[in-house]
N, C-alpha and C. Protein backbone atom coordinates (compact mmCIF):
# COMPACT_ATOMS: atom_id res chain seq x y z
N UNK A 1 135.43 98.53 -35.50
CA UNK A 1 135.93 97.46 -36.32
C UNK A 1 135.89 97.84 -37.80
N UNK A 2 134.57 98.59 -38.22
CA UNK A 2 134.48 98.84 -39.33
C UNK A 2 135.36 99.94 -40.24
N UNK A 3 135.80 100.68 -39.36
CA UNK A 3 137.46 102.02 -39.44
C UNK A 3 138.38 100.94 -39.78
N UNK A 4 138.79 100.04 -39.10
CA UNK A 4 140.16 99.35 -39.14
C UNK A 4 140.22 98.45 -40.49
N UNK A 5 138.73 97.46 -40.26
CA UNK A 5 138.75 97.32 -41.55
C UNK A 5 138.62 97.87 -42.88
N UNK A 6 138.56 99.34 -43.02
CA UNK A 6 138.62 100.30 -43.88
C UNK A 6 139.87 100.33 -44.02
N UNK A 7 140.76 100.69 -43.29
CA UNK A 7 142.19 101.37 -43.48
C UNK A 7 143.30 100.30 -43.76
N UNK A 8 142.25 98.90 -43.15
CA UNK A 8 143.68 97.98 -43.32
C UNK A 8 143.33 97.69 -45.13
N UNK A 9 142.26 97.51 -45.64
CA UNK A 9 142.15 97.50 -47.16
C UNK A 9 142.78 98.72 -48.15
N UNK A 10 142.53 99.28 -47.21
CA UNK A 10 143.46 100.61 -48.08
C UNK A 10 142.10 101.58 -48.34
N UNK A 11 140.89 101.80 -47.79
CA UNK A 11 139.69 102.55 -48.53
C UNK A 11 139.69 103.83 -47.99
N UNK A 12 139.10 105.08 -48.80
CA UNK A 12 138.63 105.72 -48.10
C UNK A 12 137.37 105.74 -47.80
N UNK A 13 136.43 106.41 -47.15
CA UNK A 13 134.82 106.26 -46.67
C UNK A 13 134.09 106.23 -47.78
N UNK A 14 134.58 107.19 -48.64
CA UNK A 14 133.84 107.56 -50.00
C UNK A 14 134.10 106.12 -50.44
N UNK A 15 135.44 105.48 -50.62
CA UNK A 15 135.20 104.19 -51.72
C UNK A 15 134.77 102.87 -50.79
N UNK A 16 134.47 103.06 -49.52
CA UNK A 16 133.67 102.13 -48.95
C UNK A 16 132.31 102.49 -49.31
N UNK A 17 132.17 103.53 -49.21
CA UNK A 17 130.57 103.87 -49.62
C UNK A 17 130.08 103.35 -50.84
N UNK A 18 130.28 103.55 -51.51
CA UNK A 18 130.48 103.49 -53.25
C UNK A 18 130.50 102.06 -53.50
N UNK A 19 131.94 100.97 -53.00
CA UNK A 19 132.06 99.67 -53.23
C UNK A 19 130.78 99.01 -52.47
N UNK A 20 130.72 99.40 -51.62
CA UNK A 20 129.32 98.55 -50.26
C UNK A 20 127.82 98.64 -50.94
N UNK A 21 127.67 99.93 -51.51
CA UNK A 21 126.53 100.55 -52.07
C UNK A 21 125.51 101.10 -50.95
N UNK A 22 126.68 101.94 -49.58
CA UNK A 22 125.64 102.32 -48.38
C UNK A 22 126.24 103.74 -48.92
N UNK A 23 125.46 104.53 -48.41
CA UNK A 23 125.64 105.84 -48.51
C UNK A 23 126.98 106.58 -47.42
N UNK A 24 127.64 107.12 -47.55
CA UNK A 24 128.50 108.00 -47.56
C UNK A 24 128.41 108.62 -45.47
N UNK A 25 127.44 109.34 -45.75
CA UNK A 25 126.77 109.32 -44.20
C UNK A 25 126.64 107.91 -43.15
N UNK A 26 126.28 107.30 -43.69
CA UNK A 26 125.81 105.72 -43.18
C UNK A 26 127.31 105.18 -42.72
N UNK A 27 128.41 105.64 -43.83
CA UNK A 27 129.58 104.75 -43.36
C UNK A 27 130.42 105.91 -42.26
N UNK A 28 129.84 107.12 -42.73
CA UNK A 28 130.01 107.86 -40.90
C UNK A 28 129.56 107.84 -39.82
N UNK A 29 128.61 107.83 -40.02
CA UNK A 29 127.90 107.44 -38.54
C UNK A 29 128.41 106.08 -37.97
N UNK A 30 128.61 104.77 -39.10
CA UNK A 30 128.78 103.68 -38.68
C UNK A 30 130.26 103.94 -37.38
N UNK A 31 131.10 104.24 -38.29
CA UNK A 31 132.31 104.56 -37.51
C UNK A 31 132.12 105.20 -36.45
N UNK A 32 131.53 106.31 -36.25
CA UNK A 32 131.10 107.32 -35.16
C UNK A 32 130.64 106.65 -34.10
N UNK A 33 130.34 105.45 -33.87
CA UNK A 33 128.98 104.79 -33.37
C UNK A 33 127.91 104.85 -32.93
N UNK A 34 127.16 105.56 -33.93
CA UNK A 34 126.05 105.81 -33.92
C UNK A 34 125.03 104.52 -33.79
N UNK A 35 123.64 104.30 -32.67
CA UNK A 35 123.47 103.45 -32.21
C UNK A 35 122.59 102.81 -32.81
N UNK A 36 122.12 103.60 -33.76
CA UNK A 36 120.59 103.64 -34.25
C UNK A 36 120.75 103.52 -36.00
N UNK A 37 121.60 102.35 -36.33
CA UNK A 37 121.55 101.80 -37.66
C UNK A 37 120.90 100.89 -38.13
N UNK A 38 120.24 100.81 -39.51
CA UNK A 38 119.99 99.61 -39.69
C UNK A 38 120.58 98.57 -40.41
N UNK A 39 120.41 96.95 -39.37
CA UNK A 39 121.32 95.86 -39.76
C UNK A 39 121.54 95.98 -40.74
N UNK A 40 120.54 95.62 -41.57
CA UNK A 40 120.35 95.19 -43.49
C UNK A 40 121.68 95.91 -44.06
N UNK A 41 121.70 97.52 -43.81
CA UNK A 41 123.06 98.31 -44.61
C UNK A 41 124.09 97.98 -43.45
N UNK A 42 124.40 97.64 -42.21
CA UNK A 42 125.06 97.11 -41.86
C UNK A 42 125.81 95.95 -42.31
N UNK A 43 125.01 94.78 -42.74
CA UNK A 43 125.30 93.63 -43.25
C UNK A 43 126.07 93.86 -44.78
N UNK A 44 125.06 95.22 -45.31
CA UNK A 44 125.62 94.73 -46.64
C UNK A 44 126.55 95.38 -47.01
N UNK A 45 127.26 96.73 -45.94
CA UNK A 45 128.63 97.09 -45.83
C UNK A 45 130.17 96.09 -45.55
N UNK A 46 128.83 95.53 -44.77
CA UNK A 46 130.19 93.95 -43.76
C UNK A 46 130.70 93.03 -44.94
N UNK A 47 129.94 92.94 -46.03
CA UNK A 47 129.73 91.84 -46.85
C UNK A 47 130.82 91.91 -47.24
N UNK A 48 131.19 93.06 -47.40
CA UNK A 48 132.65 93.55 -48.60
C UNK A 48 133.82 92.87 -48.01
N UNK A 49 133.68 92.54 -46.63
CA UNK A 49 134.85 92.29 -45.91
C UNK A 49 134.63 91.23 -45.56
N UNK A 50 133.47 90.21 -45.85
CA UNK A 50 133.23 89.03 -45.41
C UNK A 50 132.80 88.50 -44.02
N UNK A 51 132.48 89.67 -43.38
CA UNK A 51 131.64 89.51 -42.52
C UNK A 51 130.38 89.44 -42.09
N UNK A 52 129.27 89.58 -40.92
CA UNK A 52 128.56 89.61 -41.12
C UNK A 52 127.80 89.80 -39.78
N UNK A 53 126.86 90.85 -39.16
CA UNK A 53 126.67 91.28 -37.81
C UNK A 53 124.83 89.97 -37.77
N UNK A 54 125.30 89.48 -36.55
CA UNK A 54 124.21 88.80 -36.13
C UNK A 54 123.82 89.24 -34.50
N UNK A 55 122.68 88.73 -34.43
CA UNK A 55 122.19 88.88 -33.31
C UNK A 55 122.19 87.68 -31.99
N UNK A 56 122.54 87.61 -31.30
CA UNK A 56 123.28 86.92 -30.06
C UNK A 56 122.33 86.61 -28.53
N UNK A 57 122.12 85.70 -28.34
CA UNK A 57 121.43 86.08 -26.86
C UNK A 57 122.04 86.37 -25.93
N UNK A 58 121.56 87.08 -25.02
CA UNK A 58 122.11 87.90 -23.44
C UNK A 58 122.58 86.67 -22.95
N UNK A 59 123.36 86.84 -22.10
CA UNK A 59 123.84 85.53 -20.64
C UNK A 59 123.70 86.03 -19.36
């Protein structure tokens, strides 16, 4: 989700990195899906786009 919403704004990783204030790596791995992130720079990457990752119970 976080690719698409990159590309549909027009960013590259570097100026998601930079605008979000997550590091550069962080917004690769994010994309990559790497499993083992933490929320907090999750959230405050999402922010840019007005989103926001929460946690959900199982069914």
């Amino acid at each position: 989700m976080v690719k698409s919403l990159r590309k549909e704004y027009g960013l590259t990783q570097e100026e998601l990195a930079m605008k979000s204030g997550v590091g550069l790596c962080f917004v690769r791995n994010l994309e990559q899906g790497k499993t083992t992130l933490r929320m907090d720079k999750v959230n405050q990457l999402l922010d840019l786009f007005n989103y926001e990752l929460t946690a959900t119970k199982r069914v």
